[in-house]
Protein backbone atom coordinates (compact mmCIF):
# COMPACT_ATOMS: atom_id res chain seq x y z
CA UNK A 1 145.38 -46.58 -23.08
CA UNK A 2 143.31 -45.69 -25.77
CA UNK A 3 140.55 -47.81 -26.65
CA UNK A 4 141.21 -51.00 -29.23
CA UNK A 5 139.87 -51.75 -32.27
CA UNK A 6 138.38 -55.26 -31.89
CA UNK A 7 137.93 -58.18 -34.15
CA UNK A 8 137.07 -61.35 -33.36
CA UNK A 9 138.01 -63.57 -36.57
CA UNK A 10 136.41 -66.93 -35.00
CA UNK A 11 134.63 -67.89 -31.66
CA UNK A 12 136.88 -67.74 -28.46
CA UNK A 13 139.07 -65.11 -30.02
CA UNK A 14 139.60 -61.98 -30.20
CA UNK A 15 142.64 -59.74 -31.64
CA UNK A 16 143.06 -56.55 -29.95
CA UNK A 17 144.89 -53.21 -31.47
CA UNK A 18 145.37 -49.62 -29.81
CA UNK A 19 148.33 -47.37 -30.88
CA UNK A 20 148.82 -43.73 -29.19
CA UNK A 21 151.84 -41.55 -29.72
CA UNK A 22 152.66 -41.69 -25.69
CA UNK A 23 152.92 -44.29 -23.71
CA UNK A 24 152.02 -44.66 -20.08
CA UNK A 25 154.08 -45.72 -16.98
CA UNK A 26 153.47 -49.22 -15.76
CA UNK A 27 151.45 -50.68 -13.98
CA UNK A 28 148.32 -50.13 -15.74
CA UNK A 29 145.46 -51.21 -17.14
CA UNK A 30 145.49 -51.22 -21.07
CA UNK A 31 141.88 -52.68 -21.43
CA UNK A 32 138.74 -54.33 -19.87
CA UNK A 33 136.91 -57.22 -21.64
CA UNK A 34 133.09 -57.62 -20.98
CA UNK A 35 131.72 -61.19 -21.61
CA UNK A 36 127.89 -62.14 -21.44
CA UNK A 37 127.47 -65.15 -19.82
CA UNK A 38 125.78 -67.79 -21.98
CA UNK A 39 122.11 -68.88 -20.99
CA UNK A 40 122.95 -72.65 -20.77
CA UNK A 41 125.84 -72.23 -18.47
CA UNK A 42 124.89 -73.34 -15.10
CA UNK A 43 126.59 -72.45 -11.50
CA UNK A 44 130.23 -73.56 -11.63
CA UNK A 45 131.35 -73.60 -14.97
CA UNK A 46 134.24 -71.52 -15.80
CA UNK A 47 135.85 -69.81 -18.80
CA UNK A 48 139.58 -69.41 -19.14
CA UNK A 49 140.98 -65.44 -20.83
CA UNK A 50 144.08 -65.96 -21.71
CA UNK A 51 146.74 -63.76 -24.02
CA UNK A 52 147.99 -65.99 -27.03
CA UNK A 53 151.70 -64.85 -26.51
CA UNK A 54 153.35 -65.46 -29.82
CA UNK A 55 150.54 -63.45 -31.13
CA UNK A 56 150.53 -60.70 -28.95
CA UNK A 57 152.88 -57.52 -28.41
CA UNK A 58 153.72 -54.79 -26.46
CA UNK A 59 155.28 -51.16 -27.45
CA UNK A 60 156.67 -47.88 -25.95
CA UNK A 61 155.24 -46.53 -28.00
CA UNK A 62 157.93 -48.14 -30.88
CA UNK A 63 159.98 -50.72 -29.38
CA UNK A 64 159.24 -53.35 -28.38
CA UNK A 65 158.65 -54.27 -24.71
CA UNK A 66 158.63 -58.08 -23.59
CA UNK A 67 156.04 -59.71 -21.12
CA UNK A 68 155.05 -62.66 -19.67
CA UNK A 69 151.50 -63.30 -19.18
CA UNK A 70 148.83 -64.64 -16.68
CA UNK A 71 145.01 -66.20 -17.46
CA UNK A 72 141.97 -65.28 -16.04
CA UNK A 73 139.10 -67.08 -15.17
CA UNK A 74 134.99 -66.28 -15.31
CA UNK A 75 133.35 -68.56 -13.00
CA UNK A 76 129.99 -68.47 -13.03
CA UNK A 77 127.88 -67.71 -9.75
CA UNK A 78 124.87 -69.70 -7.66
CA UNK A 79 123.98 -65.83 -6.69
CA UNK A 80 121.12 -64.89 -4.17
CA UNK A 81 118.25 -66.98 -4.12
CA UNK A 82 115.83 -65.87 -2.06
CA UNK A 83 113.73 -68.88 -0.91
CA UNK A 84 110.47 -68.04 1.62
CA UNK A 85 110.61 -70.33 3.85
CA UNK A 86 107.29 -70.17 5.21
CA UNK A 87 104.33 -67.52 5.41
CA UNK A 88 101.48 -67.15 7.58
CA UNK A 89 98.27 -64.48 8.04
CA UNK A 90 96.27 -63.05 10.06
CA UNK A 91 92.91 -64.19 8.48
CA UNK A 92 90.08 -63.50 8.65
CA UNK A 93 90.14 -60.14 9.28
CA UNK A 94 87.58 -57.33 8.79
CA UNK A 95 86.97 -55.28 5.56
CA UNK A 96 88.91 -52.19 6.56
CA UNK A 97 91.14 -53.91 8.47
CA UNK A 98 94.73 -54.70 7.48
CA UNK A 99 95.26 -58.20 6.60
CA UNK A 100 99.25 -59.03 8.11
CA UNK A 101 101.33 -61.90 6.07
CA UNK A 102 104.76 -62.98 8.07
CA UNK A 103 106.85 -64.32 5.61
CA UNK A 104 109.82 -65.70 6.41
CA UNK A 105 113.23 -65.34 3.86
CA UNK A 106 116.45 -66.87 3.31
CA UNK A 107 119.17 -66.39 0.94
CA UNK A 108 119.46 -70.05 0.13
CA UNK A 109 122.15 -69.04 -2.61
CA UNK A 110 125.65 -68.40 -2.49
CA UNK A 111 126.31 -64.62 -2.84
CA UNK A 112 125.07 -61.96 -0.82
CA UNK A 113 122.00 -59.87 -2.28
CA UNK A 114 119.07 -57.77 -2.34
CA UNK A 115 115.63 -58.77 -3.73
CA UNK A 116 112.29 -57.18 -3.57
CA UNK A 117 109.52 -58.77 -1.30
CA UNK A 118 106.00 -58.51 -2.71
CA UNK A 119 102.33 -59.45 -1.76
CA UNK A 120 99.45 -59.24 -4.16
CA UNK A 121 95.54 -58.90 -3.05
CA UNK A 122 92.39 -61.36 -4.05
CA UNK A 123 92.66 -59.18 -7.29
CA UNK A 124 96.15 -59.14 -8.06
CA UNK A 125 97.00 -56.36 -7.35
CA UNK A 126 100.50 -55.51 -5.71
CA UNK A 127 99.54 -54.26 -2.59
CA UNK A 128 102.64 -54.24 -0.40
CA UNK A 129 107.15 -54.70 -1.12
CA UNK A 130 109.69 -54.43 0.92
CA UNK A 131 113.24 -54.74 -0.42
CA UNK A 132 115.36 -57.21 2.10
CA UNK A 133 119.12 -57.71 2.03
CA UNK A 134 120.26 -61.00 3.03
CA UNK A 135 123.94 -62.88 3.14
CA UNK A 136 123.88 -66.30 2.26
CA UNK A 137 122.09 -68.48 4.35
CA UNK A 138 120.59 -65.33 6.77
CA UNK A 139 116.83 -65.69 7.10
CA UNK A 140 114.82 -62.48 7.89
CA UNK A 141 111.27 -62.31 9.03
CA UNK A 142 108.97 -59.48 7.28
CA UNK A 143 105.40 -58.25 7.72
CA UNK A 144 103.49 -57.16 4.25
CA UNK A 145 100.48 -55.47 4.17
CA UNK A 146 97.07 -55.46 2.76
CA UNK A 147 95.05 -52.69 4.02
CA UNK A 148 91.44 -54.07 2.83
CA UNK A 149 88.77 -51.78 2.16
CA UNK A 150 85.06 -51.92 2.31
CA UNK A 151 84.37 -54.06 -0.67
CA UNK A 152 86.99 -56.52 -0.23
CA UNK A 153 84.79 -58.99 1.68
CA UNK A 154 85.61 -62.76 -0.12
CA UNK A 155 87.64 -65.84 0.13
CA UNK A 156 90.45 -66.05 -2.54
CA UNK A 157 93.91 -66.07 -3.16
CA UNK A 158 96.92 -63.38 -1.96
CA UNK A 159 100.24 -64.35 -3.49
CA UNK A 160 103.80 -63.56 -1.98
CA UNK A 161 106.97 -63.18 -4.36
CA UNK A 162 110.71 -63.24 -3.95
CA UNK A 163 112.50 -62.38 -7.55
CA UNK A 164 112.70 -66.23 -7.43
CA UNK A 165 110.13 -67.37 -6.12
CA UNK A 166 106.82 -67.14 -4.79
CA UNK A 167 103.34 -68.89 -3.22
CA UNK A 168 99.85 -68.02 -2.65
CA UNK A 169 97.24 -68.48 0.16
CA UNK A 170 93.75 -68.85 0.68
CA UNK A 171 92.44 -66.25 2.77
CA UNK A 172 89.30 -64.72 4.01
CA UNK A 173 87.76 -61.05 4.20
CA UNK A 174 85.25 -60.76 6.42
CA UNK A 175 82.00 -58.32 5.27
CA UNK A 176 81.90 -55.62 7.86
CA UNK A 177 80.11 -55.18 10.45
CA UNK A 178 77.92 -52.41 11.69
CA UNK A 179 80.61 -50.81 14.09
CA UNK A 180 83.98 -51.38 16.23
CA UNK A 181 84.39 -52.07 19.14
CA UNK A 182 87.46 -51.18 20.52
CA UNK A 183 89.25 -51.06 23.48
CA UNK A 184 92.46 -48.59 23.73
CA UNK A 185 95.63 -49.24 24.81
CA UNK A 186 97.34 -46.17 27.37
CA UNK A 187 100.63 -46.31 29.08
CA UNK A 188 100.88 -46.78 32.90
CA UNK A 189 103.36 -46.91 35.74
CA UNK A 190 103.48 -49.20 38.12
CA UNK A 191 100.82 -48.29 41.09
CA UNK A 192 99.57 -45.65 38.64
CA UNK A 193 95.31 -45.15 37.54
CA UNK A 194 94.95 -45.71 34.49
CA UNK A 195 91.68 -45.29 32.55
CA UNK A 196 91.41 -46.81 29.18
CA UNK A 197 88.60 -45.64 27.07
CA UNK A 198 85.82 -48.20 25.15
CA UNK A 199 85.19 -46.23 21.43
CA UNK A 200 82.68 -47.52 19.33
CA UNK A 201 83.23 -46.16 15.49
CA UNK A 202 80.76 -46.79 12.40
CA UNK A 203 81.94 -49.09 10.01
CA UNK A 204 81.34 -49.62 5.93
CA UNK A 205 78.52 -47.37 4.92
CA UNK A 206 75.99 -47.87 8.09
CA UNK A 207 74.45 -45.36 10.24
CA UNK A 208 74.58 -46.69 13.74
CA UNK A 209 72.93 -45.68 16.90
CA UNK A 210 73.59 -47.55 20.16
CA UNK A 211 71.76 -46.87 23.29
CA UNK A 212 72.36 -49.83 25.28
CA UNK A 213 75.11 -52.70 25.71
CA UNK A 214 75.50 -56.23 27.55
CA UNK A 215 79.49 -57.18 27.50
CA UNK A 216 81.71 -59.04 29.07
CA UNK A 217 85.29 -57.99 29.45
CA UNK A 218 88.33 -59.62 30.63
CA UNK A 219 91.40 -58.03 31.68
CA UNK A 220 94.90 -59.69 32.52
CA UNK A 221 94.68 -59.58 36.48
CA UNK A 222 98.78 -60.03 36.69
CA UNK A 223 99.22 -56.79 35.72
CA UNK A 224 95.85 -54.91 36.43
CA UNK A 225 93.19 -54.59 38.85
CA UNK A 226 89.66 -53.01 38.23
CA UNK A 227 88.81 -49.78 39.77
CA UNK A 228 85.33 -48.20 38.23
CA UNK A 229 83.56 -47.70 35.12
CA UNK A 230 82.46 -44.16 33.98
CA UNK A 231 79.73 -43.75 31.69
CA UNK A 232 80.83 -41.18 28.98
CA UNK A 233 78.06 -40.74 26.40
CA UNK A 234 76.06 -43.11 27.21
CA UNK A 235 74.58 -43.21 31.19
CA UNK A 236 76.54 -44.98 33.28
CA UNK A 237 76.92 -48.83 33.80
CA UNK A 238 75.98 -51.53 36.10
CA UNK A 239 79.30 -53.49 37.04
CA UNK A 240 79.61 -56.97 38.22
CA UNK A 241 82.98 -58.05 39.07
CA UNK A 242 82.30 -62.08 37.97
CA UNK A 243 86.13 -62.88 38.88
CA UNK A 244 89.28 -61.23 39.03
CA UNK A 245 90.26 -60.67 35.59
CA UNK A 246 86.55 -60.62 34.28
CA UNK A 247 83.96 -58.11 34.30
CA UNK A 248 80.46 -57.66 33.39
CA UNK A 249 78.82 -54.33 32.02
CA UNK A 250 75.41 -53.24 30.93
CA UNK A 251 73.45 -49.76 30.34
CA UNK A 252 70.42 -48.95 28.90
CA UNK A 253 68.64 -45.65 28.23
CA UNK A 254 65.35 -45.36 25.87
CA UNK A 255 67.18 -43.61 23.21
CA UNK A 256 70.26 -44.10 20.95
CA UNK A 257 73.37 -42.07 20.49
CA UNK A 258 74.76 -41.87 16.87
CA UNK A 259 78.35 -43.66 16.48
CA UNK A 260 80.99 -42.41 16.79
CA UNK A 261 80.96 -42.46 20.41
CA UNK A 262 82.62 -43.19 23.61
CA UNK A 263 79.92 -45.57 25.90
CA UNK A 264 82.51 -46.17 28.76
CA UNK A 265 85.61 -45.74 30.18
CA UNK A 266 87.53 -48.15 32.41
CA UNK A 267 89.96 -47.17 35.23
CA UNK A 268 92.37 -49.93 36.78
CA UNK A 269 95.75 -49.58 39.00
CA UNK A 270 98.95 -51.37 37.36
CA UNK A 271 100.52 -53.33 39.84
CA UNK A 272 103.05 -53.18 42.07
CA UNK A 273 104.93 -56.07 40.55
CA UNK A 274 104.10 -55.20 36.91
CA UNK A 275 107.14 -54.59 35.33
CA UNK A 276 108.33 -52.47 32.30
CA UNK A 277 106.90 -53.78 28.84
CA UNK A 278 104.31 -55.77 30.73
CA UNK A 279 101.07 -55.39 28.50
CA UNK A 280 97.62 -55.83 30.33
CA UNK A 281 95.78 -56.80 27.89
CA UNK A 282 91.82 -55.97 28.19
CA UNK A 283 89.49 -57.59 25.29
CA UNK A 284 85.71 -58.34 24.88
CA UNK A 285 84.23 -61.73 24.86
CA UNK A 286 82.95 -61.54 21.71
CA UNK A 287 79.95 -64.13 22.12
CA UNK A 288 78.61 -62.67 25.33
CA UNK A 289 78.92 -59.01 24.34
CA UNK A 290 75.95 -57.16 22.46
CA UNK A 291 75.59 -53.82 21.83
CA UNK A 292 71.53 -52.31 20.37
CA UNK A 293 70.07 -49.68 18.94
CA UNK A 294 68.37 -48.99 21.56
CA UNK A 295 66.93 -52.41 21.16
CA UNK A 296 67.94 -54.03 18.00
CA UNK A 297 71.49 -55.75 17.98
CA UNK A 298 73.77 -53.76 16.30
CA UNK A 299 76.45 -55.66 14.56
CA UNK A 300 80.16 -55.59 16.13
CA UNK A 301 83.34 -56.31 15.42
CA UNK A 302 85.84 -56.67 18.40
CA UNK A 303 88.91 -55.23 19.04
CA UNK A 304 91.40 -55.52 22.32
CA UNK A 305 93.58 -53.09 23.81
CA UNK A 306 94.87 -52.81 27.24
CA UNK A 307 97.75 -50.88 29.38
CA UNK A 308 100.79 -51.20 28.62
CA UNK A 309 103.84 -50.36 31.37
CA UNK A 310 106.39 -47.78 30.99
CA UNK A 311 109.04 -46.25 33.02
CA UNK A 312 108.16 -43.50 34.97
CA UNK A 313 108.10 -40.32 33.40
CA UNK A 314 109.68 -37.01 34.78
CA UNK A 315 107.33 -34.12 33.81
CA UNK A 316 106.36 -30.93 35.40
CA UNK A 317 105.00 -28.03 34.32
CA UNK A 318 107.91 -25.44 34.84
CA UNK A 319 106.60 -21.97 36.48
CA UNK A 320 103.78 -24.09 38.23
CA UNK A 321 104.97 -23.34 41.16
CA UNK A 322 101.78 -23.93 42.92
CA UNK A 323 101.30 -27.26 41.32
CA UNK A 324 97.22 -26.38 39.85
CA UNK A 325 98.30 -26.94 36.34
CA UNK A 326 97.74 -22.82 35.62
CA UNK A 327 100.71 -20.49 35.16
CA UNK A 328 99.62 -17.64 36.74
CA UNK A 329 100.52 -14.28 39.34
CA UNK A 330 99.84 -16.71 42.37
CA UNK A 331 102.73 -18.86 41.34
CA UNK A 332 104.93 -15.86 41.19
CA UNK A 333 103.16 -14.90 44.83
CA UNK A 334 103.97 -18.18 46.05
CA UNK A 335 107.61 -18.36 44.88
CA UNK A 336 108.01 -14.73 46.82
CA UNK A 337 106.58 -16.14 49.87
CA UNK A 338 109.05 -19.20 49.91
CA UNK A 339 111.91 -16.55 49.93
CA UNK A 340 111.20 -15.10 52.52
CA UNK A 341 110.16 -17.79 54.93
CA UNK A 342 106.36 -17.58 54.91
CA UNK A 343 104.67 -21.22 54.21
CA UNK A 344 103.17 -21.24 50.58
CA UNK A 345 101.09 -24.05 50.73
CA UNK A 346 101.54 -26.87 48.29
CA UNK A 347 104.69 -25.71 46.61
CA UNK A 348 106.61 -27.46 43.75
CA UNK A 349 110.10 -26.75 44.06
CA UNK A 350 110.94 -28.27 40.82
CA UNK A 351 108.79 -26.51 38.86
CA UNK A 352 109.70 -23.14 40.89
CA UNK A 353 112.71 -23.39 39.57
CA UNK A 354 111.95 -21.56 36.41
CA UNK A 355 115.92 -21.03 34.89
CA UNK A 356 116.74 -24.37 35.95
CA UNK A 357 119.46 -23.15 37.66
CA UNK A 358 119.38 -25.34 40.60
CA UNK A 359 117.90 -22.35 42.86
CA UNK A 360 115.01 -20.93 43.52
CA UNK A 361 115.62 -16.89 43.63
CA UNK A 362 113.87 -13.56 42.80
CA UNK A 363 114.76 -14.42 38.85
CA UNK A 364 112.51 -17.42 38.56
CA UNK A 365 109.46 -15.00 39.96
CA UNK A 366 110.39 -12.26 37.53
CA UNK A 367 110.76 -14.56 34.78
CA UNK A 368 106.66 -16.27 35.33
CA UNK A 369 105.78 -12.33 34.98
CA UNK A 370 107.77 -12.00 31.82
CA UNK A 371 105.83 -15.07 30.94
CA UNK A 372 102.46 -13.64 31.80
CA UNK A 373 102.46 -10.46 30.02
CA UNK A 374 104.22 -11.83 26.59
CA UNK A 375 107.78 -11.05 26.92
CA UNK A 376 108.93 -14.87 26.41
CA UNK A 377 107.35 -17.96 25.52
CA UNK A 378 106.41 -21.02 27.82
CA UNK A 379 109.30 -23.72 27.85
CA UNK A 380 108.78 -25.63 24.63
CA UNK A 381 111.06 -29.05 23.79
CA UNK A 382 111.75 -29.12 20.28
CA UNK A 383 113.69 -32.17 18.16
CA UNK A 384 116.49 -30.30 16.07
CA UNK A 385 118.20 -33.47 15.00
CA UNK A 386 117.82 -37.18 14.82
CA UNK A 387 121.01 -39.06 13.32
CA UNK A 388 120.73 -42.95 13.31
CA UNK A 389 123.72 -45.26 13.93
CA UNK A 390 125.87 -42.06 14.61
CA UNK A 391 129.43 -42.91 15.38
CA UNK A 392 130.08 -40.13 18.53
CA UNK A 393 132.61 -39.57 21.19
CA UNK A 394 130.71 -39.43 24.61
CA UNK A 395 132.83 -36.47 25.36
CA UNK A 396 131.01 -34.43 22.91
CA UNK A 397 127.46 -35.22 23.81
CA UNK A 398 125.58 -34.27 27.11
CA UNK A 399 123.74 -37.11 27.96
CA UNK A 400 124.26 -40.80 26.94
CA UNK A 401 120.92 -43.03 27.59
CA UNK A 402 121.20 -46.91 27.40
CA UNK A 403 118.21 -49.01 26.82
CA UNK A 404 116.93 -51.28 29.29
CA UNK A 405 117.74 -54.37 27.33
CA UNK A 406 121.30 -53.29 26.54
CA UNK A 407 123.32 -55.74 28.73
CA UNK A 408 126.47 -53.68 30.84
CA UNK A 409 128.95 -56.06 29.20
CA UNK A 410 127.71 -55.45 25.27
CA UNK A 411 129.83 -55.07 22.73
CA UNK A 412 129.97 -51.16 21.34
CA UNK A 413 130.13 -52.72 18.08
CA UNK A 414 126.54 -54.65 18.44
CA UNK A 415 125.31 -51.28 19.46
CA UNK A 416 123.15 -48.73 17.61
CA UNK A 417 123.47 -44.79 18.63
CA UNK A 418 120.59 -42.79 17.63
CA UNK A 419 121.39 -38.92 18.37
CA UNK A 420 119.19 -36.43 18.96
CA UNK A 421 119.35 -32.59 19.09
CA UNK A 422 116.83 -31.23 21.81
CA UNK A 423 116.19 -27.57 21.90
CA UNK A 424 114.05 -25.23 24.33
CA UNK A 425 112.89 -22.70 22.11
CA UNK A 426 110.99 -20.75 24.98
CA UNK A 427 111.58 -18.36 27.63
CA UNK A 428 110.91 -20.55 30.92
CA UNK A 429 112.70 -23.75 31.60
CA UNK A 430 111.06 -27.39 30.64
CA UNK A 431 111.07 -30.65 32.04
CA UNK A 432 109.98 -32.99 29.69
CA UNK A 433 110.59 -37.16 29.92
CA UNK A 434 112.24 -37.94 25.77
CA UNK A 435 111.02 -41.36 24.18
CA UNK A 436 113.01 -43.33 21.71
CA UNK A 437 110.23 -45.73 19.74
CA UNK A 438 110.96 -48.68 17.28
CA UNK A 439 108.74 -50.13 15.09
CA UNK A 440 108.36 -52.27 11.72
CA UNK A 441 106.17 -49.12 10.16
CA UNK A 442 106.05 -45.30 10.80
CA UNK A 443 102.48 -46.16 11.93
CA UNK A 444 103.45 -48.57 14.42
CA UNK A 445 105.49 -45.62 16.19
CA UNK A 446 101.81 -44.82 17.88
CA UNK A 447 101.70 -48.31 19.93
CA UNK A 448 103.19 -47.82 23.48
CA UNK A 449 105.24 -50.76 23.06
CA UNK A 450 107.34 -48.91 20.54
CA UNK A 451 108.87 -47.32 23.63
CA UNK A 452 112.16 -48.79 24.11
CA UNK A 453 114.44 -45.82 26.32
CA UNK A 454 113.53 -42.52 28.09
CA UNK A 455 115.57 -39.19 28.85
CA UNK A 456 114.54 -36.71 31.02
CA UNK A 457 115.26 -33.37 29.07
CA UNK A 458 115.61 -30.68 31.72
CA UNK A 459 116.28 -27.31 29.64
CA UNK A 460 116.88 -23.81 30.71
CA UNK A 461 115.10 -21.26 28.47
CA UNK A 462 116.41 -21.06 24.79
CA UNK A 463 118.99 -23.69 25.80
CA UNK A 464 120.25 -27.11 24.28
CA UNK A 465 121.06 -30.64 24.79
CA UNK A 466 122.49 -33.66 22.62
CA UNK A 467 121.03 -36.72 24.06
CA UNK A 468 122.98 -40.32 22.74
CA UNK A 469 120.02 -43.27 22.77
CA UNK A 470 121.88 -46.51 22.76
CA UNK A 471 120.14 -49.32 21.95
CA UNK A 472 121.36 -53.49 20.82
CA UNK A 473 121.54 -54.27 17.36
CA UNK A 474 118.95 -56.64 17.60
CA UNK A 475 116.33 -54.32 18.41
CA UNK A 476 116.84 -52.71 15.27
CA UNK A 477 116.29 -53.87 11.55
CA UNK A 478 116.85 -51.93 8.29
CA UNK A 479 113.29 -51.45 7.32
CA UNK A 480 112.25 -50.37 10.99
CA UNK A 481 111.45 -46.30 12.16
CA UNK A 482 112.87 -45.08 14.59
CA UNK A 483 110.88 -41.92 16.55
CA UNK A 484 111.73 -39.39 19.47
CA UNK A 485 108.62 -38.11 20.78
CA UNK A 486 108.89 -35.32 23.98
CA UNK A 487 105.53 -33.34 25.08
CA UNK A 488 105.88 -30.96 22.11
CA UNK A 489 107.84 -32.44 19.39
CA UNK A 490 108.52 -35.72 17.33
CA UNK A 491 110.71 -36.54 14.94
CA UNK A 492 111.12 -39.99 12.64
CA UNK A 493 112.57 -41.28 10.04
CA UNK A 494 113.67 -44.96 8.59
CA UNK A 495 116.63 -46.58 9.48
CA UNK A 496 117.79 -47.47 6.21
């Protein structure tokens, strides 16, 4: 109905009039009333609305209709209050490093809610938020963070905030140092070589040379075992296995090499009873590892890295037929041979099998010429599509892939589908092994462990496939990225 006019003679009451020339079918609504709840009123008080029914009427739109009427009540709500719990760091770190906080959160109120998440620097500035949706009593566990710069070195104060609450820490910023040291982290299979590099990379303003080094590194002997050491750009190093799981390295030439550079690379096998998600870790020892210039210390700051194992990937190079990483006439040759019964040598039948068809004929040759002089384009695995939490009907996709920590008894419903549209926009046929990755930040996408389920895409030329990652619930939160990664393509986006 149209709106009233309002008066409201005294406190607590209010008359109400509205008068149109047609009235409306019942039910309806004739009005809403909008209250402001008082400042002094505290969780559980409650307001009664009621009609004052000798004073109130009802017409259509003349005569008069009778009622009976019903009160309402405006309680007034605990709400969300978010509460943290607890918070922790990092610290010290680095100047140029990212300082981590871990806060903890609960909804310690009584509604359902949404509040933002916030972390100031040693200057106060806001530095980091993350917006967290919690039910009552549900506690979440969040990473903020401050990426320092040079310049930030100091001991003072960082302060986390709910919207009702908040605390502050002491932390420290260490001044940097003349360079990192870092060790990498690679993905291996079990029994596979896999060398991991050592980078050494300048750090705040200083021009660094190193010619020689003295470290100590240990490596988790569970899951690795050393192979060699290659000298990169600096000249190779002496190696003395101390212990298994501990290894000693020097070099030393008579002149310097500016940073950045690579001094040495490491090789180990993963072992045979490593498993998937296993990470080998491989760190310095910070107080007996030196690095000079060539004979004054240089400065260091340590990093670790390590191998971390994957599932075994399923990638050739389709139209290699001869398996030496070139596409060229003598894979074509060798192909030709195989059909008609001469022995070509080292032969790769899957990757002879250039229109994935399941045979090897007289197309797949012609088609690695059609290749060679331009016609079509090498096999190239595109991501079309990536839909998150998809509700699909296996019938419709090609492929369904469920992680390996997705139980065979699960609940559907404490599942989430991630969907993803693969393409092969080339000519020849590709192999290529899919990865689904998780992580808290779109950077964290690049660590190995991020790798939570595989598909083996296995495309004829210009053809398609819809691949259905399932994956549990709890491997996923709101504010996570999700990323699908093949040989030539990626695609990710947030969750939420």
């Amino acid at each position: 109905i149209d709106d009233p006019v309002v008066n409201e003679p005294t406190d607590g009451v209010l008359k109400l009039a509205a008068d149109q020339p047609n009235g409306e079918p019942v039910p309806l609504t004739a009005a809403t009333l909008t209250f402001e709840i008082d400042a002094s009123a505290t969780p559980g008080d409650s307001a009664t609305v009621e009609l004052v029914d000798d004073q109130s009427d009802f017409y259509d739109p003349n005569d008069h209709v009778s009622h009976v009427s019903d009160s309402g009540t405006v309680t007034v709500a605990d709400g969300p209050t978010f509460a943290l719990d607890s918070i922790s760091t990092n610290a010290p770190v680095v100047e140029g490093k990212d300082l981590v906080v871990e806060a903890e959160i609960e909804n310690i109120g009584t509604d359902p809610g949404a509040e933002w998440t916030c972390l100031w620097d040693h200057d106060g500035d806001k530095v980091d938020c993350k917006l967290i949706h919690l039910d009552p009593g549900e506690t979440e566990k969040i990473d903020l963070r401050w990426e320092t710069e040079i310049g930030d070195a100091g001991v003072g104060d960082i302060t986390v905030e709910t919207e009702s609450q908040g605390t502050t820490e002491t932390v420290e910023v260490l001044e940097a140092p003349d360079i990192s040291a870092s060790i990498e982290t690679e993905k291996g299979t079990v029994g596979e070589q896999v060398t991991v590099p050592v980078d050494l990379t300048a750090l705040a303003s200083h021009d660094a040379e190193v010619g020689s080094y003295d470290v100590e590194i240990t490596y988790d002997s569970n899951v690795l075992s050393f192979d060699h050491a290659h000298g990169k750009d600096l000249d190779a190093p002496v190696v003395n296995e101390i212990e298994p799981g501990k290894l000693a390295l020097a070099a030393d030439q008579p002149s310097g090499v500016e940073v950045p550079l690579t001094p040495v690379t490491l090789t180990f096998t993963v072992d045979d009873s490593a498993e998937k998600g296993d990470h080998g870790e491989i760190k310095f020892v910070p107080g007996e590892s030196e690095f000079l210039d060539p004979m004054d210390e240089v400065s260091a700051a340590f990093d670790a890295g390590g191998v971390v194992v994957t599932l075994p990937t399923k990638d050739h190079k389709v139209g290699d037929s001869n398996g030496d990483t070139e596409i060229s006439v003598r894979d074509s040759a060798v192909i030709q041979q195989h059909l008609v019964g001469m022995d070509p040598g080292q032969f790769d039948t899957e990757a002879a099998d250039v229109n994935r068809d399941g045979d090897i004929t007289v197309r797949d040759s012609v088609l690695i010429k059609q290749y060679l002089i331009g016609m079509i384009d090498n096999g190239t695995v595109e991501v079309n599509s990536l839909a998150i939490n998809s509700s699909f009907n296996e019938n419709s996709v090609d492929v369904v892939e469920r992680s390996e920590a997705l139980p065979d008894d699960v609940n559907p419903e404490d599942t989430t589908a991630v969907v993803v549209d693969f393409e092969n926009v080339g000519g020849l046929g590709a192999i290529q092994t899919a990865e689904l990755r998780i992580a808290d930040t779109e950077d964290g996408l690049d660590d190995p462990l991020s790798v939570i389920a595989l598909s083996v895409v296995d495309l004829a030329g210009e053809e398609s496939v819809s691949v259905v990652f399932v994956v549990p619930d709890d491997d996923v939160d709101g504010d996570d990225w999700i990323g699908v990664y093949t040989e030539d393509d990626e695609a990710t986006q947030p969750v939420s």
